[in-house]
Protein backbone atom coordinates (compact mmCIF):
# COMPACT_ATOMS: atom_id res chain seq x y z
CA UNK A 1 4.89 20.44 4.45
CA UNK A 2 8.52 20.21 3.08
CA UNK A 3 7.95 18.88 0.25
CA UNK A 4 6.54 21.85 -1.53
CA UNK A 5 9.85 23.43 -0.40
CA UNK A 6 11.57 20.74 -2.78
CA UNK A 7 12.28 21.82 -6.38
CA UNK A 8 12.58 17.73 -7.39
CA UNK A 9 8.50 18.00 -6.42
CA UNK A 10 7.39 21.03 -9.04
CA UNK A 11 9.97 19.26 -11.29
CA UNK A 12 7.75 16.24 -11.52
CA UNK A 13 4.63 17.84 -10.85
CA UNK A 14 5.81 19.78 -14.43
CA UNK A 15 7.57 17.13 -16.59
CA UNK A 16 4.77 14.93 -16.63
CA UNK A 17 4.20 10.86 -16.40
CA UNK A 18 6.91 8.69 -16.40
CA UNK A 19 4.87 5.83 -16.88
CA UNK A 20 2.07 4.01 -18.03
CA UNK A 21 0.14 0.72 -18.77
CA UNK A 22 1.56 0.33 -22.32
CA UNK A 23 5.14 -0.25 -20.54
CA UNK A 24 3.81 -2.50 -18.35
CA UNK A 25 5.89 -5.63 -19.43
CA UNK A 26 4.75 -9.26 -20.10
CA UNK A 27 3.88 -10.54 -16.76
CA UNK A 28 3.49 -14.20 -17.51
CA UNK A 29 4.72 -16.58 -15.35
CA UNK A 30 4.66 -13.93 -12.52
CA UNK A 31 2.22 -13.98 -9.46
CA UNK A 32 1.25 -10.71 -7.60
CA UNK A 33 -0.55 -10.40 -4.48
CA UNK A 34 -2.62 -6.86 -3.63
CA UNK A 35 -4.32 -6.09 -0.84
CA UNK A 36 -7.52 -3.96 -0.62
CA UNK A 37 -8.05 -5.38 -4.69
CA UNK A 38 -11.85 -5.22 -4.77
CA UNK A 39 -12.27 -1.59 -5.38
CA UNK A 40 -10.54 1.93 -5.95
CA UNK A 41 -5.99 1.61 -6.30
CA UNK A 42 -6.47 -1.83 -5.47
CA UNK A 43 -9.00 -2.84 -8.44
CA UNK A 44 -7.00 -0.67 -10.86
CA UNK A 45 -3.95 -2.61 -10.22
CA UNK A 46 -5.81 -5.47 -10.43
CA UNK A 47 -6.42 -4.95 -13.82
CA UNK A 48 -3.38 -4.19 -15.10
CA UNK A 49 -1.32 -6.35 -13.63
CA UNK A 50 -3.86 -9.31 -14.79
CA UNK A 51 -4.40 -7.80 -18.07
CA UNK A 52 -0.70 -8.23 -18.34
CA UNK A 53 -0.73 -11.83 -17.69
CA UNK A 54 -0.02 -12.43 -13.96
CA UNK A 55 -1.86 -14.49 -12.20
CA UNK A 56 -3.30 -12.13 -9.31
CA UNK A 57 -4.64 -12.97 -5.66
CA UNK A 58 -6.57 -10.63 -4.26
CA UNK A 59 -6.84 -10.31 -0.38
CA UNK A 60 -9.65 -8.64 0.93
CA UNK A 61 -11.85 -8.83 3.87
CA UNK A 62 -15.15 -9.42 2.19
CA UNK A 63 -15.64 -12.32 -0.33
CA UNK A 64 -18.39 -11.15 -1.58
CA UNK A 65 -16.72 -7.88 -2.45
CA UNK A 66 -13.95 -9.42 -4.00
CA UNK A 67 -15.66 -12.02 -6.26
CA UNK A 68 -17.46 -9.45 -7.69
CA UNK A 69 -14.55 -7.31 -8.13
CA UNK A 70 -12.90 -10.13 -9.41
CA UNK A 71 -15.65 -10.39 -11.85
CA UNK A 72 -15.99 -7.33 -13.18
CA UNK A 73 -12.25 -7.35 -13.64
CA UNK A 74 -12.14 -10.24 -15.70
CA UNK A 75 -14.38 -8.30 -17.93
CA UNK A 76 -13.22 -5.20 -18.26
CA UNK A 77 -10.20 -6.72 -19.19
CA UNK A 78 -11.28 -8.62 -21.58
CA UNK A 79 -12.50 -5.34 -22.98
CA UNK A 80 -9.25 -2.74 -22.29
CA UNK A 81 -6.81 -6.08 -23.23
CA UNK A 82 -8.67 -8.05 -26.06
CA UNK A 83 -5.28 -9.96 -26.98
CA UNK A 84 -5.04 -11.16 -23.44
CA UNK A 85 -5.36 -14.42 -22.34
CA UNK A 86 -8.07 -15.87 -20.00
CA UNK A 87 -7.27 -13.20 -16.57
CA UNK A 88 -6.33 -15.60 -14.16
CA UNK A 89 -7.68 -13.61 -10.17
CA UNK A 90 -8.37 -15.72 -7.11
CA UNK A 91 -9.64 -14.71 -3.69
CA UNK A 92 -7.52 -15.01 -0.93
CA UNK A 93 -9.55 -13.74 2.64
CA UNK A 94 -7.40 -11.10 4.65
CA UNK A 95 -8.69 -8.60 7.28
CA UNK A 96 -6.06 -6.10 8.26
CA UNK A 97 -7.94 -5.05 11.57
CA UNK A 98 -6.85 -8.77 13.07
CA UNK A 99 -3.27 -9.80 13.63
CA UNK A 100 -3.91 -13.50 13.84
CA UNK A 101 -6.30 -13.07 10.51
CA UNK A 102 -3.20 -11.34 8.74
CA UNK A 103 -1.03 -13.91 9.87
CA UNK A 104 -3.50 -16.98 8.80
CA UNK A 105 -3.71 -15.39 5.92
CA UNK A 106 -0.18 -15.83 4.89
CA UNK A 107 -0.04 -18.82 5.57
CA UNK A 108 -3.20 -19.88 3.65
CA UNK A 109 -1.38 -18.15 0.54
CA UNK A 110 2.40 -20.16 1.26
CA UNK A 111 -0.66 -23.59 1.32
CA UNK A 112 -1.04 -22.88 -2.31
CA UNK A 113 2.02 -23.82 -3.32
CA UNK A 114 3.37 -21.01 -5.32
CA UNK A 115 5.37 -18.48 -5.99
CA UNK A 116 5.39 -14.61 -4.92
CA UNK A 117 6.37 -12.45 -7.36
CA UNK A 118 4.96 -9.19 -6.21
CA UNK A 119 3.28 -8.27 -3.05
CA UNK A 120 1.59 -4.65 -3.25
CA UNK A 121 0.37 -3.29 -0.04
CA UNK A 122 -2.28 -1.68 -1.05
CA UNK A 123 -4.88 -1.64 1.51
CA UNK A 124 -5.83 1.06 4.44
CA UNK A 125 -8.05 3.31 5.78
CA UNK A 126 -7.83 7.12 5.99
CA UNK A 127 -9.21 10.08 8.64
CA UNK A 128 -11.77 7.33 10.48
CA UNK A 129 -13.08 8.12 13.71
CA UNK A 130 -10.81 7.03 16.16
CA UNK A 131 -10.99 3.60 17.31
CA UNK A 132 -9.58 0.53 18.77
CA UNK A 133 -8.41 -2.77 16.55
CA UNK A 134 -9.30 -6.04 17.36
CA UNK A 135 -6.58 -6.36 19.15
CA UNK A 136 -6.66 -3.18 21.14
CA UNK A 137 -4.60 -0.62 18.74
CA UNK A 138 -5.85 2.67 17.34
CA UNK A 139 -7.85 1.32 14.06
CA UNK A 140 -5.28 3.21 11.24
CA UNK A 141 -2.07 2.38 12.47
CA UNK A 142 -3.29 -1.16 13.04
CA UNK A 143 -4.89 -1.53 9.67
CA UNK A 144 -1.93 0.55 7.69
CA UNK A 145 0.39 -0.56 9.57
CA UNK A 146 0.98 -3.30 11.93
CA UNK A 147 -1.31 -5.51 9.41
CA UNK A 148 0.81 -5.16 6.78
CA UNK A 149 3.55 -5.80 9.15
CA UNK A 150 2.18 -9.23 10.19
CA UNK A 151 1.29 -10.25 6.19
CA UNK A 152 4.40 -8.99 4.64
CA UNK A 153 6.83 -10.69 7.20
CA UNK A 154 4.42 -14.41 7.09
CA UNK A 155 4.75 -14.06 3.33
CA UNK A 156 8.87 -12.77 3.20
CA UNK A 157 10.60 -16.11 2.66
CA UNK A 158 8.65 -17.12 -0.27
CA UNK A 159 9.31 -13.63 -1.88
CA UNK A 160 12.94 -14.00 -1.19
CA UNK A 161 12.55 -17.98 -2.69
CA UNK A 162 10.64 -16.07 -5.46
CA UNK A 163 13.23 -13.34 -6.20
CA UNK A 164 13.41 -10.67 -8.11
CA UNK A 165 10.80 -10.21 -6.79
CA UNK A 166 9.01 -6.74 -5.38
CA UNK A 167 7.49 -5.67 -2.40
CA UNK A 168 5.66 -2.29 -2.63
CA UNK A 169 4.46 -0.09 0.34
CA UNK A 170 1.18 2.74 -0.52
CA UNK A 171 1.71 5.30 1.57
CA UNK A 172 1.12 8.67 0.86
CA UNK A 173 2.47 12.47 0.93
CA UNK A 174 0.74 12.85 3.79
CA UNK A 175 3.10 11.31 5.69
CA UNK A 176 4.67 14.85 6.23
CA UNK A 177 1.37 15.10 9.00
CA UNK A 178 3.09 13.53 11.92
CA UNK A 179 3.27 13.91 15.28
CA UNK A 180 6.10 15.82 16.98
CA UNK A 181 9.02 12.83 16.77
CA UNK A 182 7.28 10.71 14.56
CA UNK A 183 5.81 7.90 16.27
CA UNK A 184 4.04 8.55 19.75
CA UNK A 185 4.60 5.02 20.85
CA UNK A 186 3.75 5.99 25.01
CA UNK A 187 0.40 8.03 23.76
CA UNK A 188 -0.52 5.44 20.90
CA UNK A 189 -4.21 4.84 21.68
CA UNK A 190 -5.31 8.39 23.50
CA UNK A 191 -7.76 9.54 21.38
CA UNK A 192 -8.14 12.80 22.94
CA UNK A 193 -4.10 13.82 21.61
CA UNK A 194 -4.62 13.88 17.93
CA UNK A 195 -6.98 14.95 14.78
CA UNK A 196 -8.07 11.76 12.52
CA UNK A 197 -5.72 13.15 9.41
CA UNK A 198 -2.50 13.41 11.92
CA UNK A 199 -3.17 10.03 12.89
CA UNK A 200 -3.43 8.64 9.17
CA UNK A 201 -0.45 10.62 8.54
CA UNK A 202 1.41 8.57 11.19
CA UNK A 203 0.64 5.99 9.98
CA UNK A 204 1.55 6.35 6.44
CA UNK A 205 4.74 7.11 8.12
CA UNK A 206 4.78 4.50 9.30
CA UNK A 207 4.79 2.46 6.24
CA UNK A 208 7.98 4.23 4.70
CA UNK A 209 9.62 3.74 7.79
CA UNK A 210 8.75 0.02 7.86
CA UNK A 211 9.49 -0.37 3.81
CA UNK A 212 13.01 1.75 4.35
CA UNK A 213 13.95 -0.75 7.25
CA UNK A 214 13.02 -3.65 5.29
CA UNK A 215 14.76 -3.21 2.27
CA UNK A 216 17.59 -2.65 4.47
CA UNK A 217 17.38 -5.72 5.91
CA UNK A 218 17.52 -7.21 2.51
CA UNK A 219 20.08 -5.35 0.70
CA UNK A 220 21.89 -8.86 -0.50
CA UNK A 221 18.59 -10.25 -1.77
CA UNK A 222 17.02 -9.44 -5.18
CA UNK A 223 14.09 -8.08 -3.54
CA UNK A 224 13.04 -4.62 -4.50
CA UNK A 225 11.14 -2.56 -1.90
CA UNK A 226 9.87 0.77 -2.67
CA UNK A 227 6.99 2.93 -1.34
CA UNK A 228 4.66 4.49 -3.31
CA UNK A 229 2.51 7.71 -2.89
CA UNK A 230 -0.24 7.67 -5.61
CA UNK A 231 -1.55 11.18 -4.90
CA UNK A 232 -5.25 12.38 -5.18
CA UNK A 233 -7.12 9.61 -6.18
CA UNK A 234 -11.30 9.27 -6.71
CA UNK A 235 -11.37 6.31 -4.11
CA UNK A 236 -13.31 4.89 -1.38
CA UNK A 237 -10.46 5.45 1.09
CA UNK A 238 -12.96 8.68 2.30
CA UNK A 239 -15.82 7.30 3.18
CA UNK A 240 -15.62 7.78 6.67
CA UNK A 241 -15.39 11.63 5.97
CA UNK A 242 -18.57 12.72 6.66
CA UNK A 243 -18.39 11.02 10.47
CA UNK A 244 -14.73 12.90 10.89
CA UNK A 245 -15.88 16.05 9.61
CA UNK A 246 -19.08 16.60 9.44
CA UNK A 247 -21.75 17.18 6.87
CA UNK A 248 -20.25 19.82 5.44
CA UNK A 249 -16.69 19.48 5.73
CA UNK A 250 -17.57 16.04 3.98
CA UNK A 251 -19.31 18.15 1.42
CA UNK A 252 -16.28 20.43 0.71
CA UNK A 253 -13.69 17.38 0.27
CA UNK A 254 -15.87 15.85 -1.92
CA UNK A 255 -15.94 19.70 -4.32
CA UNK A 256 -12.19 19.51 -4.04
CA UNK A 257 -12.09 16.10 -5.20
CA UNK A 258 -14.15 16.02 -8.12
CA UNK A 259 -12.23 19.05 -9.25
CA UNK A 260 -8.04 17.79 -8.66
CA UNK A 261 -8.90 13.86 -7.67
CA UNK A 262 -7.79 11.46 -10.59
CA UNK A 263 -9.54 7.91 -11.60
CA UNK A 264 -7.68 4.88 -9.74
CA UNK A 265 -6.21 3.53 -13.05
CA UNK A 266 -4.49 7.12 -13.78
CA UNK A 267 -3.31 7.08 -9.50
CA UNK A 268 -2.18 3.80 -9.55
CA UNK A 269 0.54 3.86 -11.72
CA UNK A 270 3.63 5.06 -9.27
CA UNK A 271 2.89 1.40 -8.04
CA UNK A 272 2.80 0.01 -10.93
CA UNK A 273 5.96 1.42 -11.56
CA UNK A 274 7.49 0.16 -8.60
CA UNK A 275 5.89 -3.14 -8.95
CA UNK A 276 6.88 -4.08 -12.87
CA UNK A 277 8.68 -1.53 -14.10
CA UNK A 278 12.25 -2.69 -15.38
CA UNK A 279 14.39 0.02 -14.22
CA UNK A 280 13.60 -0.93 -10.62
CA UNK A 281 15.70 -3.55 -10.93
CA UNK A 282 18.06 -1.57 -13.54
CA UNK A 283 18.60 1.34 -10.95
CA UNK A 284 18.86 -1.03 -8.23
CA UNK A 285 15.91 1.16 -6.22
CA UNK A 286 15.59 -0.33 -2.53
CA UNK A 287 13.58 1.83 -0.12
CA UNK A 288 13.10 4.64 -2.52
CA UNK A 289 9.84 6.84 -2.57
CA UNK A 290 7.79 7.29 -5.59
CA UNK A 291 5.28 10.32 -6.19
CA UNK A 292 3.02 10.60 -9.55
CA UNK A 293 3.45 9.72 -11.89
CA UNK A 294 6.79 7.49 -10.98
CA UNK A 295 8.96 10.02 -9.89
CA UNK A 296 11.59 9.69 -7.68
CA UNK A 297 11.40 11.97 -4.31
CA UNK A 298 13.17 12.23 -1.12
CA UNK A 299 9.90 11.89 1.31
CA UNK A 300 9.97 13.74 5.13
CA UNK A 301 13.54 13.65 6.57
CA UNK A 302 12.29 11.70 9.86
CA UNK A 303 11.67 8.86 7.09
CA UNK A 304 15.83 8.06 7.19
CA UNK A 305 15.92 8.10 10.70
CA UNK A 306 17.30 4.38 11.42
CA UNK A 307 16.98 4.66 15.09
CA UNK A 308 12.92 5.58 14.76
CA UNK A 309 12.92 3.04 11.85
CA UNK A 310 14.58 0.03 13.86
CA UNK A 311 12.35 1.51 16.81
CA UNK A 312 9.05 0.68 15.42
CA UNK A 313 10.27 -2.47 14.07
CA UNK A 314 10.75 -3.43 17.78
CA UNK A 315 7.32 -2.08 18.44
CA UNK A 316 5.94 -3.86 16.51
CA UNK A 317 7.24 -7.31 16.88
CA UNK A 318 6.37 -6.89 20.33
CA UNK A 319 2.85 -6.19 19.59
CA UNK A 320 2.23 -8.83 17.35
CA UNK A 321 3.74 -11.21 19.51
CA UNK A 322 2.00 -10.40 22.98
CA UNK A 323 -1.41 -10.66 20.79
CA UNK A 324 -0.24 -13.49 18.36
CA UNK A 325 -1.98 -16.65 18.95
CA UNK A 326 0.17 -20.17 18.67
């Protein structure tokens, strides 16, 4: 992987955090979206973004997940934040798997009439079994990916209305485990060609691509994308190892992460970063890729290629379009 080759990585794998939740700002007035909320990343941000006084929407698949997330939530931050007002979290219902659900969902968010402050893509899946969407493309990209693609770009003129504003892509360092080129567009769903962790990798590729082409796209706007990898983290994201890689294999990731995984609240503070932090908007960061803790790094060079960046784009589009109902 190149990035060990990188002296900017030991640099911030030495020097440390660069930030936490006591420079989290006021975020009063401000509304944040996150996907995946109800548990692991997704919950932590939850937190501290409503424990900091935004008023957070959570989209997740399962309501009953979520309102209990949402729950708990409330209470622990009423317990981590006691000078905190009332933690203002509502439900918003968003599966990932289903373009036209990702698109209804944006619109059921523009129905309630407010503004979009930050939107942090949060949600995935990681090393499943390989499988179809329900629209016919291999489960992680579709999910990682082409979701995101669908809820980010129903959502992008209220951000822009909403501005500064911040979009925020999780992807992860793992991105580095592509296939030859990048994205296999021809051999997309042949599960025979590729292991469950190359295909997670392309998609996480995916998403910088995607985030580096978008915040092209809106260079004159004062929205701030910027992709996020929040590195080892104790979350549910592995569930699915045990069906991957067997009993054992399953066994032995779950040693390693017990020993060098950290909890969600200490992993989810690169996006954080990208989603509150001042200098964002100070340094004028646009398509930049943060590592832990909210460090700058230069991710995979195939990640700057504008032809495989515009590429996908196209790819996309067309996908969502031959499947998107009127």
């Amino acid at each position: 992987m190149s990035f060990f080759k990188k002296a900017a990585f030991w640099k911030a794998v030495f020097k440390g955090p660069h930030y936490s939740n006591d420079k989290i700002p006021d975020l009063t007035s401000k509304v944040a979206l996150i996907t995946g909320a109800n548990t692991g990343l997704g919950y932590a941000t939850m937190v501290a973004l409503a424990g900091h006084g935004a008023h957070v929407i959570a989209a997740c698949r399962s309501e009953q997940r979520a309102t209990e997330a949402i729950e708990k939530a409330k209470q622990e931050i009423k317990n981590k934040y006691p000078k905190a007002s009332e933690p203002q979290i509502d439900f918003l219902q968003l599966d990932l798997n289903d373009i036209n659900n990702s698109a209804q969902a944006a619109k059921n968010f523009l129905s309630m009439g407010i503004p979009l402050h930050i939107l942090v893509n949060n949600g995935g899946i990681a090393t499943t079994p390989f499988a179809l969407s329900a629209d016919g493309i291999e489960q992680q990209l579709a999910i990682n990916h082409v979701g995101h693609f669908v809820f980010t770009m129903g959502l992008l003129q209220r951000i822009k209305e909403s501005q500064p504003s911040r979009i925020v892509v999780v992807s992860s360092m793992l991105h580095e485990v592509h296939p030859k080129g990048g994205i296999d567009f021809k051999t997309l769903n042949d599960g025979t060609l590729l292991s469950p962790g190359v295909r997670y990798g392309r998609s996480k590729l995916a998403n910088l691509l995607f985030a580096k082409d978008l915040a092209r796209r809106l260079k004159d706007e004062r929205v701030y994308v910027n992709v996020a990898h929040p590195g080892l983290v104790a979350t549910e994201l592995n569930r699915s190892n045990e069906a991957t890689f067997g009993k054992f294999g399953s066994r032995f990731l779950e040693a390693l992460s017990r020993i060098f995984a950290v909890k969600p609240e200490v992993g989810a503070l690169t996006q954080l970063y990208c989603a509150t932090s001042p200098e964002i908007e100070e340094r004028d960061c646009r398509g930049k890729y943060f590592i832990p803790i909210a460090h700058e790094l230069d991710p995979n060079p195939i990640a700057f290629n504008e032809e495989l960046q515009e590429r996908l784009w196209s790819w996309t589009e067309s996908a969502v379009h031959e499947r998107l109902k009127a």
